[in-house]
Protein backbone atom coordinates (compact mmCIF):
# COMPACT_ATOMS: atom_id res chain seq x y z
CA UNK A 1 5.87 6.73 -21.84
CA UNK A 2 5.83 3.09 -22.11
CA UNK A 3 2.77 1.01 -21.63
CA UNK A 4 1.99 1.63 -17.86
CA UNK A 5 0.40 -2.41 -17.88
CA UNK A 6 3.08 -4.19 -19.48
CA UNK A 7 5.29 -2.37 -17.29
CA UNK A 8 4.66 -2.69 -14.07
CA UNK A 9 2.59 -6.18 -13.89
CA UNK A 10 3.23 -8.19 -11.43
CA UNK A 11 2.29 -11.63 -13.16
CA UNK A 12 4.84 -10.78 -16.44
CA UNK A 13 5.15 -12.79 -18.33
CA UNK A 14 1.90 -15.32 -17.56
CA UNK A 15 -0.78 -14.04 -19.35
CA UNK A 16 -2.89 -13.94 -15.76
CA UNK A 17 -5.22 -10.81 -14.73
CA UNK A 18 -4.53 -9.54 -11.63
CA UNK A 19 -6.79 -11.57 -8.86
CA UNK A 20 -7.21 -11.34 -5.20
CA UNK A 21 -9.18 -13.92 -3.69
CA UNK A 22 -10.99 -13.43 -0.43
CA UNK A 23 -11.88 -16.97 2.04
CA UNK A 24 -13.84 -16.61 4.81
CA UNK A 25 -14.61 -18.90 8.03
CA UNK A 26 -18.00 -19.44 5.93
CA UNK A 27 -16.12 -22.35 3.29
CA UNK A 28 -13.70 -22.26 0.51
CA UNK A 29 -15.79 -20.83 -2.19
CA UNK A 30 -13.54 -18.43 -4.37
CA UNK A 31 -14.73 -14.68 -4.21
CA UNK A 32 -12.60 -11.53 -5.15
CA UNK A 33 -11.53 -9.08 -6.94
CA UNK A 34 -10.00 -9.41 -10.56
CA UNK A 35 -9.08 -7.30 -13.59
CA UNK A 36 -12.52 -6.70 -15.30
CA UNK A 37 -13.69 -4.76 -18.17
CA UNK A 38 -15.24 -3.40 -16.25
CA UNK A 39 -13.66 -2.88 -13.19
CA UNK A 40 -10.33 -2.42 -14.01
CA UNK A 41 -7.31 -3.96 -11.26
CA UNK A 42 -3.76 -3.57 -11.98
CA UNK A 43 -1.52 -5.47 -9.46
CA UNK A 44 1.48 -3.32 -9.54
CA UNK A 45 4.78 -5.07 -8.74
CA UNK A 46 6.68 -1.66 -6.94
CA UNK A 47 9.93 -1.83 -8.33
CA UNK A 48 8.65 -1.64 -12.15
CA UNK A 49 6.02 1.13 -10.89
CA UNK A 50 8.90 2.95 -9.70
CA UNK A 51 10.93 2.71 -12.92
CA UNK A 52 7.92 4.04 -14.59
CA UNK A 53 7.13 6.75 -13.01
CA UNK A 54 10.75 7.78 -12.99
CA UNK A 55 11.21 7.57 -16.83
CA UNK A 56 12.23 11.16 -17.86
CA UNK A 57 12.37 12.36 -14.65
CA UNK A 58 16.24 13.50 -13.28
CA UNK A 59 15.69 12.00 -9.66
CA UNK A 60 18.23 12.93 -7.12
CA UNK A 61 18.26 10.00 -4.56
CA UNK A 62 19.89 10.22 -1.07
CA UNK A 63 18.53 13.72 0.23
CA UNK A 64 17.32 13.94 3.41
CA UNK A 65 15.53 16.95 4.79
CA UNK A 66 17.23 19.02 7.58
CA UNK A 67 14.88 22.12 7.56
CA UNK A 68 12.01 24.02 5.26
CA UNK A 69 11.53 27.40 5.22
CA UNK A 70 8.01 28.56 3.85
CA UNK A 71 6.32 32.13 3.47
CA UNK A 72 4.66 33.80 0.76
CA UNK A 73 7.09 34.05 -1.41
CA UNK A 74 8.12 30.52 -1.93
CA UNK A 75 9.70 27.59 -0.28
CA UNK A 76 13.17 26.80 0.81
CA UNK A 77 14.39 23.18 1.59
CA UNK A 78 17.85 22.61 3.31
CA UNK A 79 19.67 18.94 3.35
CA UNK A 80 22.27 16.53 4.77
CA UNK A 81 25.24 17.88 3.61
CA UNK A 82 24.80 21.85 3.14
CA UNK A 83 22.56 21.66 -0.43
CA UNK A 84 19.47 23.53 -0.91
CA UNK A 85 16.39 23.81 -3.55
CA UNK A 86 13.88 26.05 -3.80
CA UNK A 87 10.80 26.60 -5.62
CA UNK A 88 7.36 27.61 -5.50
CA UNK A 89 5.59 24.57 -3.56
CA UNK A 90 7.16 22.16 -1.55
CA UNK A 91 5.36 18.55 -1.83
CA UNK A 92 5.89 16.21 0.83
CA UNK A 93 5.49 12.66 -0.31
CA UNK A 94 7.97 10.95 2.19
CA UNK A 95 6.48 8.46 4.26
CA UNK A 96 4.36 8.14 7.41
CA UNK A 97 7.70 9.61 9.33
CA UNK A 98 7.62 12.79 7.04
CA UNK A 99 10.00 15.13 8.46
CA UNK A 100 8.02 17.72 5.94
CA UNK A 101 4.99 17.11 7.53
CA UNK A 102 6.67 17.75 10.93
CA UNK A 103 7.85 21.03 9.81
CA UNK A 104 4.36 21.83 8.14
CA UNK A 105 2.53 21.26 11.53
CA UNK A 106 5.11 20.65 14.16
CA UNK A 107 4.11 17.33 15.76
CA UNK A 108 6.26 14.68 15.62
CA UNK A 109 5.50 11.13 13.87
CA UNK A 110 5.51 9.85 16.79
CA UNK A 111 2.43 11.74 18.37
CA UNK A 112 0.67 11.49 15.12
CA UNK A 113 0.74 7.76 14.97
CA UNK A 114 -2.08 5.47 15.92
CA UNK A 115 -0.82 1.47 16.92
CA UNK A 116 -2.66 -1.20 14.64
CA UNK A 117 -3.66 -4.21 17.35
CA UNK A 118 -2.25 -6.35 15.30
CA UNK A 119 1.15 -8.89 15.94
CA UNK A 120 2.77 -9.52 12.60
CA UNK A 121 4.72 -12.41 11.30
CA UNK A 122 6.21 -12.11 8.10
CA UNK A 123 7.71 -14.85 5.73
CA UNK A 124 8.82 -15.00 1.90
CA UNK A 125 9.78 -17.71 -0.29
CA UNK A 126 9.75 -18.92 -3.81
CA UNK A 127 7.29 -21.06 -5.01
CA UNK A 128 7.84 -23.41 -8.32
CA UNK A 129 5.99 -25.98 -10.32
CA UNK A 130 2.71 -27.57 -9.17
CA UNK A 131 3.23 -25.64 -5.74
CA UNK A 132 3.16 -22.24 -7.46
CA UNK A 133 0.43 -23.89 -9.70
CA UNK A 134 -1.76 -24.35 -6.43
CA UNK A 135 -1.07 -21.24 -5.07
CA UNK A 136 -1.79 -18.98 -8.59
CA UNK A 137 -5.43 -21.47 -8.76
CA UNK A 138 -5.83 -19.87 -5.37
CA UNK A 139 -5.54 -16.48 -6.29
CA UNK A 140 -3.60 -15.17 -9.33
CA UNK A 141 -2.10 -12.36 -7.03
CA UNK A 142 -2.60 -12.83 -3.62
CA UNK A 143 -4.57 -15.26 -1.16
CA UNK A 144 -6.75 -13.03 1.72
CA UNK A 145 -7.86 -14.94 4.64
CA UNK A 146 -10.65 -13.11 7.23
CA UNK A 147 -10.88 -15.38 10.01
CA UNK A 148 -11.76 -13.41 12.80
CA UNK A 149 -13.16 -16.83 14.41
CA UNK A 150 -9.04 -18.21 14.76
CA UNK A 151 -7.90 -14.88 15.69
CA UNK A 152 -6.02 -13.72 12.74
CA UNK A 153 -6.18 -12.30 9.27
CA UNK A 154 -3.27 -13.26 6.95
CA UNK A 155 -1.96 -12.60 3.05
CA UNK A 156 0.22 -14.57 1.08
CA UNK A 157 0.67 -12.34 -1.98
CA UNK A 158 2.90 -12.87 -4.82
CA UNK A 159 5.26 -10.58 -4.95
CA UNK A 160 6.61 -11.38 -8.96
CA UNK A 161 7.15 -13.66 -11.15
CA UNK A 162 10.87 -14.46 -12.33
CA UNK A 163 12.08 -14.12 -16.24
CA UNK A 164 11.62 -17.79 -16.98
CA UNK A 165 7.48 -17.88 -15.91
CA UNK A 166 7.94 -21.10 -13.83
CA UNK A 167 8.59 -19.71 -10.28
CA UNK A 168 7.70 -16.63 -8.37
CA UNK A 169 8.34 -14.51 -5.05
CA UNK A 170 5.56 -14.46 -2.46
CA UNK A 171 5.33 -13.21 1.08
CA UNK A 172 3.02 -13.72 3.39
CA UNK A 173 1.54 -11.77 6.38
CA UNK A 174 0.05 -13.42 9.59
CA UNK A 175 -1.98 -11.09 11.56
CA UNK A 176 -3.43 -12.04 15.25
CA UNK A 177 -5.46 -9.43 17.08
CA UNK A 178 -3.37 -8.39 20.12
CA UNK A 179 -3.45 -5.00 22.13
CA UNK A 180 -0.13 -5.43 23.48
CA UNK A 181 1.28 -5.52 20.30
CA UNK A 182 3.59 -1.93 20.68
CA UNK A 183 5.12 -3.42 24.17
CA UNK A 184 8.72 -3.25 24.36
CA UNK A 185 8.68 -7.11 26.11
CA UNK A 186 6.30 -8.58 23.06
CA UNK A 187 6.55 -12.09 22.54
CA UNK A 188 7.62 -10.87 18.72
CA UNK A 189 10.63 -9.19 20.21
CA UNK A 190 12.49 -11.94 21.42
CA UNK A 191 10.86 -15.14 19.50
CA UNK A 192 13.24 -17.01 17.12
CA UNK A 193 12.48 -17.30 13.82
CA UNK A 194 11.93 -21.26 14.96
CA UNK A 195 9.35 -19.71 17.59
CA UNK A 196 7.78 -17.63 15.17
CA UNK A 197 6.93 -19.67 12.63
CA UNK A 198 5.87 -22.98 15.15
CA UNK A 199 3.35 -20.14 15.74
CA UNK A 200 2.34 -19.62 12.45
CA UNK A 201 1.58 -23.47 11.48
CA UNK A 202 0.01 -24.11 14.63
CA UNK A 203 -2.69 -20.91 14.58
CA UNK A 204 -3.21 -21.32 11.35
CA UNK A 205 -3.50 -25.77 11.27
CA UNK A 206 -7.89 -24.89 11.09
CA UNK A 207 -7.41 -23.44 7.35
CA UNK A 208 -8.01 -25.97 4.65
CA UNK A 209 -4.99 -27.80 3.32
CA UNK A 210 -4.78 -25.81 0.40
CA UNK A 211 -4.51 -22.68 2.15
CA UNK A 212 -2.25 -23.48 4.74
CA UNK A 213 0.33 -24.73 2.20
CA UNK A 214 2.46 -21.99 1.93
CA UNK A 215 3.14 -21.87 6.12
CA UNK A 216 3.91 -24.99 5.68
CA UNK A 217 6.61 -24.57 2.79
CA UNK A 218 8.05 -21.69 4.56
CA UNK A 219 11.58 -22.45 6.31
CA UNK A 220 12.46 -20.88 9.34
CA UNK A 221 15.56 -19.08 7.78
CA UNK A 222 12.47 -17.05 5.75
CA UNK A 223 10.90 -15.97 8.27
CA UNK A 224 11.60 -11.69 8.64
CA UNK A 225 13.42 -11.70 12.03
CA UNK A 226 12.47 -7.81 12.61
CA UNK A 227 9.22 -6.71 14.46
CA UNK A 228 7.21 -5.10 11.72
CA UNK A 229 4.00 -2.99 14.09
CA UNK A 230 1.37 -1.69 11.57
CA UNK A 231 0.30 2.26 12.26
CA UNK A 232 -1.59 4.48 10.47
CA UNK A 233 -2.20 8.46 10.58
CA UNK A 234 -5.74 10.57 11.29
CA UNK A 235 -5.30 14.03 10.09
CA UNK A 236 -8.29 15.85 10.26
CA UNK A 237 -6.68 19.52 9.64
CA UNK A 238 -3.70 21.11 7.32
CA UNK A 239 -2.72 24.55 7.29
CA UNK A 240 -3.03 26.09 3.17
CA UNK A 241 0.33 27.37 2.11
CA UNK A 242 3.30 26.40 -0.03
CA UNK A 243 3.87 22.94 1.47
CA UNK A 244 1.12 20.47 1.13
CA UNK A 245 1.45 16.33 1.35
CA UNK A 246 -0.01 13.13 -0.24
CA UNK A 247 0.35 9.21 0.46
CA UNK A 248 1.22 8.16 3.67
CA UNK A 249 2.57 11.18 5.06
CA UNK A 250 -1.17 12.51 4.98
CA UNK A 251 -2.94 9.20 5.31
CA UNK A 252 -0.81 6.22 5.84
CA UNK A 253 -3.16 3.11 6.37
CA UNK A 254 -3.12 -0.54 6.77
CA UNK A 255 -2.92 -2.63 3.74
CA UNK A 256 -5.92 -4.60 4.13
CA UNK A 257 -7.97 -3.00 1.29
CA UNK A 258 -4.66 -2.67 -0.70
CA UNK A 259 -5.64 1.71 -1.00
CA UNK A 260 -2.50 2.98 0.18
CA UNK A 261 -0.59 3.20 -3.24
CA UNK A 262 -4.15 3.82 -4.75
CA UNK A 263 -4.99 7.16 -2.57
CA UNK A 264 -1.06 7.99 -3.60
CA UNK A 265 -1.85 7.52 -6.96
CA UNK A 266 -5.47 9.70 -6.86
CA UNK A 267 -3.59 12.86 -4.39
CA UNK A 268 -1.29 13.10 -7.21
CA UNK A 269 -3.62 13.58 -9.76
CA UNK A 270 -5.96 16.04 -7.83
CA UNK A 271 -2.60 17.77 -6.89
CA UNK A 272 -1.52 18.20 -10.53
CA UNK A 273 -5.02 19.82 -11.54
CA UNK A 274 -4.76 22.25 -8.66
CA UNK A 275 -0.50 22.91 -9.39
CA UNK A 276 -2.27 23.44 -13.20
CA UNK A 277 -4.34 26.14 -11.71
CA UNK A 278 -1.37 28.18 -10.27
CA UNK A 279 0.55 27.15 -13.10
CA UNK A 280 -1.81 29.89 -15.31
CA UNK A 281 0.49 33.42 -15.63
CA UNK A 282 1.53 34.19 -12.46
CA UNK A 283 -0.95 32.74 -9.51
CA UNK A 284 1.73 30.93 -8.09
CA UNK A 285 3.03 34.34 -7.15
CA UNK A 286 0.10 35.17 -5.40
CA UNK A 287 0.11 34.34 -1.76
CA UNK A 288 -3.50 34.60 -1.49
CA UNK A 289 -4.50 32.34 -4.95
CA UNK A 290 -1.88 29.65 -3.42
CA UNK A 291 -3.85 29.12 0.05
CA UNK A 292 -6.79 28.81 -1.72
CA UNK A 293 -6.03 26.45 -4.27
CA UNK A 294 -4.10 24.39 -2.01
CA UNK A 295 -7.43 24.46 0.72
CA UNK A 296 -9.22 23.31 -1.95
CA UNK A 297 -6.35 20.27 -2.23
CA UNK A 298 -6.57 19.53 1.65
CA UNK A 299 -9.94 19.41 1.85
CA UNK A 300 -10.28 16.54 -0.59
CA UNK A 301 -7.14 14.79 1.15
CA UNK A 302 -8.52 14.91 4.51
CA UNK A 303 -11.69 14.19 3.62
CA UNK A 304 -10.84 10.91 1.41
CA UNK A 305 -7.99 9.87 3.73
CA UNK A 306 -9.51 9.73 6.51
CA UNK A 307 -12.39 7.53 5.71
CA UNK A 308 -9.69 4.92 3.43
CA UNK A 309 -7.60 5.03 7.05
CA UNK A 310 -10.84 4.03 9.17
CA UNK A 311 -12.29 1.69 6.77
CA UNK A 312 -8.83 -0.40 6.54
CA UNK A 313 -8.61 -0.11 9.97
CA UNK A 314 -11.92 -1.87 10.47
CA UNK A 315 -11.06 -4.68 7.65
CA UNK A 316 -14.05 -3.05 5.50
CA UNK A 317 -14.00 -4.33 1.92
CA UNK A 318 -17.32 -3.11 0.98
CA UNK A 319 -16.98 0.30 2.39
CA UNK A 320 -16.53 3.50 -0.24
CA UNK A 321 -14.67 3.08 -2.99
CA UNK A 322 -13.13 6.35 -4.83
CA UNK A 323 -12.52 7.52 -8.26
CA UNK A 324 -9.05 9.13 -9.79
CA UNK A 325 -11.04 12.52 -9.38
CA UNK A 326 -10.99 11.79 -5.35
CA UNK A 327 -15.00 11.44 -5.61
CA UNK A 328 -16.63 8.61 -4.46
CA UNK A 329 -17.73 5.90 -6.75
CA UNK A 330 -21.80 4.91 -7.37
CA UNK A 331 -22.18 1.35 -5.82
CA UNK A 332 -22.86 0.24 -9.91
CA UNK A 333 -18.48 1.24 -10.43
CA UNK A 334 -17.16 0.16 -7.01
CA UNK A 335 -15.24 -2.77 -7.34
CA UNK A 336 -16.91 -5.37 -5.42
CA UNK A 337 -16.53 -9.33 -4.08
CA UNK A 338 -17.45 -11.63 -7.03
CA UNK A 339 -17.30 -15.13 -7.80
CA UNK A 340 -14.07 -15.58 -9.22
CA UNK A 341 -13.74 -18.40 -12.81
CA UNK A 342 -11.48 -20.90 -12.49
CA UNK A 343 -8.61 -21.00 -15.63
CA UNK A 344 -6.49 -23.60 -16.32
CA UNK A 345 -2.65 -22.65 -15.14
CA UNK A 346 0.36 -22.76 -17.68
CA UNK A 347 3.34 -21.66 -16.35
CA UNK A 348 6.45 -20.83 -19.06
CA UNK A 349 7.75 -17.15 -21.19
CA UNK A 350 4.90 -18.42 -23.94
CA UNK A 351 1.89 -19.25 -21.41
């Protein structure tokens, strides 16, 4: 495998650790999180994940589930276009619509699904020069404001930087508090992208210069013109069989905390010790050995899930942090807020 770092950082090719940086109403003093010794933060840009993870691997893409068939002899999944597979565990890792979660406990997304409060405008851009000088100063990787006092919460993260090191891709996310947010007749539903983003500079005209900057860059013609309404899942139960699920068809959350990918990351590793159990002679053959090794799986899902769900849902960033085991972390190995140093910003292939 190639070096996971080097190949899926975000900031390639500056020679930047990965930084978020957290403002509050209470001044502009820079606290966050960063790459530490100590506390370790890799800012994965998802494309290059993706390629990672897929090295070696003979992905088949464009199947979509029509139907699974589980007992205890093994699973059998059926797709678009007459094909089949079948095996001896079915994982479902597609999405907070899963249609294999559906099947698994026969409830549709849509009943599942709890509505974020939240109205959403999104923009992206490229930022060059001294602007994407400012904006990297800010906060190597992304820029979190918590300003419950003007109604909102936003992120302007960077999203990569190109080849050449002098310019890179951010987007940011504007996020007012509003109930009605899931209404058919929201103001986000029929606002031009004009509309939207005269929104945007004038909630957010209290934030100091230097933070307001990149609204103010933004050009209508970047702002998304879609409706994007945040959800997220509480699953307190799974039946232990054949088909089990990780990522945000068990526990799809808001980004806030940025633990979505990270919980993805952690169920897959739990699951592969428990498949490495069944994996000995012939347990996988044994109805009885699979439902308990998969309870086993489920119980550490649920219970780690739904506490990541509630505590982005509440804009927590001090609540529990877990481990790649799925335990949680002693206070002394939790990442936590932390002054962050100020570095001097070279842009280039050689900075």
């Amino acid at each position: 495998m190639p070096d996971m770092r080097d190949s899926v950082d975000h900031l390639r090719p500056l020679k930047l650790p990965a930084q978020i940086s957290v403002y509050t109403a209470g001044g502009n003093d820079r606290f966050g999180y960063q790459d530490w010794p100590d506390n370790p933060l890799i800012r994965a840009e998802r494309r290059r994940l993706r390629s990672w993870l897929s090295t070696n691997i003979p992905i088949q893409w464009g199947k979509r589930v029509t139907d699974v068939k589980h007992d205890d002899k093994g699973v059998t999944v059926s797709f678009e276009g007459g094909t089949s597979a079948e095996g001896d565990i079915l994982v479902g890792a597609d999405g907070i619509n899963s249609i294999v979660r559906q099947h698994l406990i026969n409830r549709s997304a849509k009943d599942l699904q709890n509505v974020i409060p939240l109205a959403t405008t999104i923009g992206e851009l490229d930022l060059s020069g001294e602007a994407f000088k400012r904006h990297l100063a800010l906060g190597h990787s992304g820029i979190m404001c918590i300003r419950p006092d003007l109604g909102f919460v936003s992120f302007a993260g960077l999203h990569y930087v190109h080849p050449d090191g002098l310019s890179g891709h951010y987007y940011w996310n504007l996020m007012e508090y509003d109930s009605n947010v899931a209404k058919p007749d929201h103001w986000l539903q029929t606002a031009s992208k004009q509309e939207k983003l005269d929104r945007a500079l004038r909630i957010t005209k209290k934030l100091a210069p230097e933070l307001r900057e990149i609204f103010e860059l933004t050009k209508p013609e970047q702002i998304r013109e879609q409706q994007h309404v945040w959800r997220d899942l509480e699953i307190e139960s799974l039946p232990a069989g054949r088909v089990v699920l990780m990522g945000d068809a068990a526990h799809a959350m808001m980004p806030i905390r940025g633990e979505g990918g990270f919980h993805t990351l952690v169920d897959s590793l739990v699951l592969g010790e428990r498949l490495g159990e069944l994996a000995q002679g012939d347990k996988s053959k044994d109805p009885a050995i699979v439902r308990q090794v998969v309870a086993k799986y489920n119980e550490s899902l649920i219970g780690r899930g739904l506490q990541a769900v509630r505590d982005s849902r509440r804009l927590d960033l001090n609540a529990t942090r877990f481990g790649p085991d799925g335990k949680p972390l002693p206070a002394e190995k939790a990442p936590a807020l932390k002054p962050l140093p100020d570095v001097d910003i070279v842009l280039g292939i050689a900075a």
